[in-house]
C-alpha atoms as a PDB file:
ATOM      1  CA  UNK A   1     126.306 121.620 -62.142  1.00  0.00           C
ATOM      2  CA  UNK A   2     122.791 120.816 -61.407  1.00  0.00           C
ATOM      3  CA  UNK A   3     122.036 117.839 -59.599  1.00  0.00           C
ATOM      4  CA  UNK A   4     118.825 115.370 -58.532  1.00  0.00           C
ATOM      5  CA  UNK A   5     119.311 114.489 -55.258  1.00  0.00           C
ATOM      6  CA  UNK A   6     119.896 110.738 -55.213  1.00  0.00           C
ATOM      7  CA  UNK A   7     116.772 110.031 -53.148  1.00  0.00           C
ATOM      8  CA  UNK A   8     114.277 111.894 -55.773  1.00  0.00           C
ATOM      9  CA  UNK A   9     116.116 110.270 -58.643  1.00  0.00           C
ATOM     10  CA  UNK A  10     113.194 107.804 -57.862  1.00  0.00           C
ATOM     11  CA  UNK A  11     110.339 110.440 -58.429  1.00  0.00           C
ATOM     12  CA  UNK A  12     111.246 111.033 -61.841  1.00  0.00           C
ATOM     13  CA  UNK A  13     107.999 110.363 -64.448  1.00  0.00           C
ATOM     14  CA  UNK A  14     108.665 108.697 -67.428  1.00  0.00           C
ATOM     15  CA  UNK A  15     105.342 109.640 -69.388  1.00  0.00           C
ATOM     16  CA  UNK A  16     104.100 109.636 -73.187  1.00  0.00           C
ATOM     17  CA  UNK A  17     104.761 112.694 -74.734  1.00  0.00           C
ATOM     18  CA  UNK A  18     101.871 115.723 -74.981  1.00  0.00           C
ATOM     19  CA  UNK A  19     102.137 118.517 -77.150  1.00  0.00           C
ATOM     20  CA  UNK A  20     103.394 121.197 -74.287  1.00  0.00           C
ATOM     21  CA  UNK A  21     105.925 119.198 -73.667  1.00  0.00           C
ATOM     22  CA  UNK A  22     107.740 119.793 -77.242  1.00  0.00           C
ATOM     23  CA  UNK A  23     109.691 123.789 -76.211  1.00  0.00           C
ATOM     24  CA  UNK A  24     111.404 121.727 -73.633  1.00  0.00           C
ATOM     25  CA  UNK A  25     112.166 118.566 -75.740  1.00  0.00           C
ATOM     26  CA  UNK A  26     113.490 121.072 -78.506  1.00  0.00           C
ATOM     27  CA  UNK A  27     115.831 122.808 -75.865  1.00  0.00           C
ATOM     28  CA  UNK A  28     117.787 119.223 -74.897  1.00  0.00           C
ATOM     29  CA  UNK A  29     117.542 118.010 -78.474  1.00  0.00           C
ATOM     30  CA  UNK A  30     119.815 121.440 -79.963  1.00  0.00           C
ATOM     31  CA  UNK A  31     121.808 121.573 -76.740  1.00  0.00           C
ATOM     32  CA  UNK A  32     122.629 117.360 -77.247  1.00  0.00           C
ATOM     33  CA  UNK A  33     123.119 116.916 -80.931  1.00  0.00           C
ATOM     34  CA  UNK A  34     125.005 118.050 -83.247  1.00  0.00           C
ATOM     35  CA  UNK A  35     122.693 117.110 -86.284  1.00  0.00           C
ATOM     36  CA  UNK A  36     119.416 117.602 -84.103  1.00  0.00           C
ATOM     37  CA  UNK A  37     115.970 116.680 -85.447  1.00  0.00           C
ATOM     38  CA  UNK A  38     113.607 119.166 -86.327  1.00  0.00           C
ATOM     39  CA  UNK A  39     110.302 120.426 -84.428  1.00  0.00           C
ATOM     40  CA  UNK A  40     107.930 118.857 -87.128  1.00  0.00           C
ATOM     41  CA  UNK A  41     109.915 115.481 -86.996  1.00  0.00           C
ATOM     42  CA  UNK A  42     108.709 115.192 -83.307  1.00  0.00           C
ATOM     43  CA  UNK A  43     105.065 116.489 -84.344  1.00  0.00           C
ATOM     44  CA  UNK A  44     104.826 114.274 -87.069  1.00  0.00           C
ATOM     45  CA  UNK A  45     106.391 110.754 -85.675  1.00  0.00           C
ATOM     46  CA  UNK A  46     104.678 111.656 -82.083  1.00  0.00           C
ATOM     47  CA  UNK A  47     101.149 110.360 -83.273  1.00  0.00           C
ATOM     48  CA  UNK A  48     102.207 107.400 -85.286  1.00  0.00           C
ATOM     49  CA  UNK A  49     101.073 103.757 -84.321  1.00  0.00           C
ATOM     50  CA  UNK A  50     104.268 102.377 -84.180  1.00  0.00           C
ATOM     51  CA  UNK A  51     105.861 105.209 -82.058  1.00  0.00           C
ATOM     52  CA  UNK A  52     106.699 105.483 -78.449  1.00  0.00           C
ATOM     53  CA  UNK A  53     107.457 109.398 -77.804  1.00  0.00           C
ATOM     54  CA  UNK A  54     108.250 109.455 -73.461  1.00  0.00           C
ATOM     55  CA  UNK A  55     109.308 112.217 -71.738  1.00  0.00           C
ATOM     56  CA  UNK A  56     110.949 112.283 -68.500  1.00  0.00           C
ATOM     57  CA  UNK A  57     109.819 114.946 -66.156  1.00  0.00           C
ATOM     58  CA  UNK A  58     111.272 115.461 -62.740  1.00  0.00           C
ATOM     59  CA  UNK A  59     109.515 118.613 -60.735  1.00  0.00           C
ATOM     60  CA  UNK A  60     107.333 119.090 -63.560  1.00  0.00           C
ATOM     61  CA  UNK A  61     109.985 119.903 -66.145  1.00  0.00           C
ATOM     62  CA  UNK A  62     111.486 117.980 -69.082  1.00  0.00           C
ATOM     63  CA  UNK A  63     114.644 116.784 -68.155  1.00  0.00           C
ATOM     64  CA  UNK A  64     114.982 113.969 -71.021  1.00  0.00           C
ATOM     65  CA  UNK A  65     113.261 112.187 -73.636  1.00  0.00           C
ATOM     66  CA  UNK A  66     113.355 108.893 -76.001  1.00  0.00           C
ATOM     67  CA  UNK A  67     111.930 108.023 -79.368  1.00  0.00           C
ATOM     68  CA  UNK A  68     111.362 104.549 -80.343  1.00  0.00           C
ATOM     69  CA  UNK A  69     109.929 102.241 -82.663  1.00  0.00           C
ATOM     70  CA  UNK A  70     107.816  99.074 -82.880  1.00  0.00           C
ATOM     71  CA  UNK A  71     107.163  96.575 -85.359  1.00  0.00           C
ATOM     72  CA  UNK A  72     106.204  92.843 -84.027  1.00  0.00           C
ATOM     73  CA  UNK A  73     109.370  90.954 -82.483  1.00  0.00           C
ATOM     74  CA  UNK A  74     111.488  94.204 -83.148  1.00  0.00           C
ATOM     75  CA  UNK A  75     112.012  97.571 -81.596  1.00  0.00           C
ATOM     76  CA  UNK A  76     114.386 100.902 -82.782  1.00  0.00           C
ATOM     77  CA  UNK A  77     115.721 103.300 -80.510  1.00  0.00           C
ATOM     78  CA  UNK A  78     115.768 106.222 -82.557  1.00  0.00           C
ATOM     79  CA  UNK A  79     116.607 109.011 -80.105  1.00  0.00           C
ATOM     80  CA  UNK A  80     117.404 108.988 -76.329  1.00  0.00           C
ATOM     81  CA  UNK A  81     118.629 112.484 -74.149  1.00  0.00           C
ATOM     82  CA  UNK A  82     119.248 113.612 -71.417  1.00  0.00           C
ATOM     83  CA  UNK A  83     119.673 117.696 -70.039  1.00  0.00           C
ATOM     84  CA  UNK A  84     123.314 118.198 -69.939  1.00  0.00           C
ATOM     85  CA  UNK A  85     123.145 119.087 -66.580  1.00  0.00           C
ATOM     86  CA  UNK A  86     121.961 115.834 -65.597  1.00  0.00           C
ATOM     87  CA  UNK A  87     123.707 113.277 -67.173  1.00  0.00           C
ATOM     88  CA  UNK A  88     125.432 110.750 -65.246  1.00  0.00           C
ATOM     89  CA  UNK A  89     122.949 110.739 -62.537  1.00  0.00           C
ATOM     90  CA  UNK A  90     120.532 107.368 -63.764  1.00  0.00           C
ATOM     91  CA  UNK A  91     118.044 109.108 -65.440  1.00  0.00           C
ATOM     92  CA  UNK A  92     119.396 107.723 -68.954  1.00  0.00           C
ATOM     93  CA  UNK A  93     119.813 104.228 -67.287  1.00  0.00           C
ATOM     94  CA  UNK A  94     115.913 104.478 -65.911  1.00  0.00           C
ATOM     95  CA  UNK A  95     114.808 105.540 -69.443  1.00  0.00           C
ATOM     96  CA  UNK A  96     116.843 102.536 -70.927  1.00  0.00           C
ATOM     97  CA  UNK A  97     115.457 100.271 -68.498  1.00  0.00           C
ATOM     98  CA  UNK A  98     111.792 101.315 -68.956  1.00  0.00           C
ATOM     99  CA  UNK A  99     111.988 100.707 -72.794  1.00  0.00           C
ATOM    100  CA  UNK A 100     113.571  97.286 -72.175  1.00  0.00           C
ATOM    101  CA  UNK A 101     110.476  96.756 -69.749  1.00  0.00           C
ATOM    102  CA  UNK A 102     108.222  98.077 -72.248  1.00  0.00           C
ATOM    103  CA  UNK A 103     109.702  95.416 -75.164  1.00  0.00           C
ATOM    104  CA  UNK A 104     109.827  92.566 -73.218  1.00  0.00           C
ATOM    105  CA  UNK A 105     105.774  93.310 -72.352  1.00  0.00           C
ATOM    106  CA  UNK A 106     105.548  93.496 -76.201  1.00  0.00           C
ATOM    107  CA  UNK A 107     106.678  90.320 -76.347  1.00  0.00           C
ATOM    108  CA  UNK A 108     109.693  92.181 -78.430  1.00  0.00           C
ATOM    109  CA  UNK A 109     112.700  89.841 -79.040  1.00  0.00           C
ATOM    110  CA  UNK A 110     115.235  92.350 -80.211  1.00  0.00           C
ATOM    111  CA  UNK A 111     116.017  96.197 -79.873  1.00  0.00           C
ATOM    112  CA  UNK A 112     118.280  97.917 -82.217  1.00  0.00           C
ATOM    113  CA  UNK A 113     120.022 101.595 -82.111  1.00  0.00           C
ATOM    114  CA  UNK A 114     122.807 103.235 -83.469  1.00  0.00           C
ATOM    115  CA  UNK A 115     125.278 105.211 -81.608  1.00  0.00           C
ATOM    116  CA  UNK A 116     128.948 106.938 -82.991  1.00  0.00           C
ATOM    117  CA  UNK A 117     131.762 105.110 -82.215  1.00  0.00           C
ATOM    118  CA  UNK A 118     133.031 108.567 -80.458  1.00  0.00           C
ATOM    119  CA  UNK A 119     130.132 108.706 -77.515  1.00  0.00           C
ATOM    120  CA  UNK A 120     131.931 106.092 -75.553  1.00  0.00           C
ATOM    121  CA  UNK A 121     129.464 107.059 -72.523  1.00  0.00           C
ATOM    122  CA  UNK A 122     126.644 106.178 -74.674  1.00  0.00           C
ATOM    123  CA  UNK A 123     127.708 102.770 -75.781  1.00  0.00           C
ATOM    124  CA  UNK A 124     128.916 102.086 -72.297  1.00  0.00           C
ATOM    125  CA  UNK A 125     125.575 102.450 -70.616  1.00  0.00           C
ATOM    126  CA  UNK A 126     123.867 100.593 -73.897  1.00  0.00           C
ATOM    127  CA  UNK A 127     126.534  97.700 -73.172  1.00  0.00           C
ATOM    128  CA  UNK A 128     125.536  97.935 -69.467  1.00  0.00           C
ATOM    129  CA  UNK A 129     122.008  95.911 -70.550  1.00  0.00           C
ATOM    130  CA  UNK A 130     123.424  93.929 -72.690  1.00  0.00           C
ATOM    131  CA  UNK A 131     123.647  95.542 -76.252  1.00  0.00           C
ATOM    132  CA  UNK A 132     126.544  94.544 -77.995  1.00  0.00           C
ATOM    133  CA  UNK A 133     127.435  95.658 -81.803  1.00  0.00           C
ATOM    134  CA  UNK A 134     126.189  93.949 -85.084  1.00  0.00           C
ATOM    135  CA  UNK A 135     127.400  95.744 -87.691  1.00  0.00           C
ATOM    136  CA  UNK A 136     128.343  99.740 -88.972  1.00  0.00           C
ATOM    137  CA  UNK A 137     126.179 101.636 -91.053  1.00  0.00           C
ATOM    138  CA  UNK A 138     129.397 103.649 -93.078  1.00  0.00           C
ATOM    139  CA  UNK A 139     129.283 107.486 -92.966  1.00  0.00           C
ATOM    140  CA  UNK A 140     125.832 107.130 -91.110  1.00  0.00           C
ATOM    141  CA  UNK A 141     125.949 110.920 -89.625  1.00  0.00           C
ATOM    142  CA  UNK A 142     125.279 113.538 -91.617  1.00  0.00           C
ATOM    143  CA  UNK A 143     127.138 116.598 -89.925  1.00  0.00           C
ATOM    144  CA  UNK A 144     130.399 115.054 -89.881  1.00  0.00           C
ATOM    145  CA  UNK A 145     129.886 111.385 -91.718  1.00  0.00           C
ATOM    146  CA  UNK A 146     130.838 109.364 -89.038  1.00  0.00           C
ATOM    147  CA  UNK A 147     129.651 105.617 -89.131  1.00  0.00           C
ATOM    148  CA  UNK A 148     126.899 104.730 -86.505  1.00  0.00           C
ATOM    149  CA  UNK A 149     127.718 101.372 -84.851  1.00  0.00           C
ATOM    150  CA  UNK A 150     124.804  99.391 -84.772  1.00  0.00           C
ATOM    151  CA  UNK A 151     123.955  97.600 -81.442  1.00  0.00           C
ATOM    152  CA  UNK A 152     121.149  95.171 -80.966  1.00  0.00           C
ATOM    153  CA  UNK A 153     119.992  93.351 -77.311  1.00  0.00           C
ATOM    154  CA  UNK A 154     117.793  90.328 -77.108  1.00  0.00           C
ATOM    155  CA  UNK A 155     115.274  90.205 -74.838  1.00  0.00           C
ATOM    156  CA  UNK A 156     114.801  86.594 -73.610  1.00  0.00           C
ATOM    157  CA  UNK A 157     111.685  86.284 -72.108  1.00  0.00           C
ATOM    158  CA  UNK A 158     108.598  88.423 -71.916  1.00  0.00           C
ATOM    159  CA  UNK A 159     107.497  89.924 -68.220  1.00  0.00           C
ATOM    160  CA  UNK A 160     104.260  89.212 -66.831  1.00  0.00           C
ATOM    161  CA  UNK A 161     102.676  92.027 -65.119  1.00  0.00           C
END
């Protein structure tokens, strides 16, 4: 298995989303879902006003990506991956931390996501910050109509930069 060394974890980029960067998106999305999104539904969300499309690069590749949306005091995760290979090592936990950075200069009070109740890793590192569940959203998943859980965190104040 692949592996960042622990002192470069730090030199990751977490950077809006260009164009180019969409092959490598693409090749973590089919690899980490099994009801992945399509090409256009990056192409057509990326430019939106109310979108936040960042990719994480780390030695000038893609080696994750989140998707999420804005609209005044509240804020969506709709996607969040990481390369297989690289799990486990903090890049998830950076990406989680920047959008939590990112609401609270917002001046977001909530974020929402859903996550299956079978990725326990997932809702581990969402619980981690302080996301806790509010309700299921019943045969949610498409490919195998599993509920989502549906976790919210509240951010309590705003950061001043």
């Amino acid at each position: 298995m692949a592996t960042i060394p622990s002192d470069d974890i730090r030199d990751i980029e977490i950077i809006p989303f260009e164009h180019a960067d969409i092959d490598e998106v693409m090749a973590i999305e089919n690899v980490s879902f099994s009801a992945p999104w399509s090409r256009d539904s990056y192409l057509e969300l990326a430019p939106l006003e109310t979108i936040s499309f960042y990719v994480v690069k780390h030695e000038g590749r893609v080696i994750g990506y989140m998707l999420y949306q804005t609209w005044a005091e509240e804020m969506e995760l709709h996607t969040i991956a990481v390369s297989p290979n690289l799990r486990r090592q903090g890049v998830g936990r950076k990406m989680i931390d920047y959008m939590i950075r990112d609401a609270s200069l917002r001046g977001v009070e909530r974020i929402f996501l859903q996550v299956r109740p079978s990725n326990e890793a997932a809702q581990s590192l969402y619980s981690s910050f302080g996301f806790y569940v509010v309700g299921v959203r019943h045969r949610y998943y498409r490919d195998n109509q599993e509920d989502a859980l549906v976790m919210r965190v509240d951010i309590k104040m705003k950061i001043e930069s």
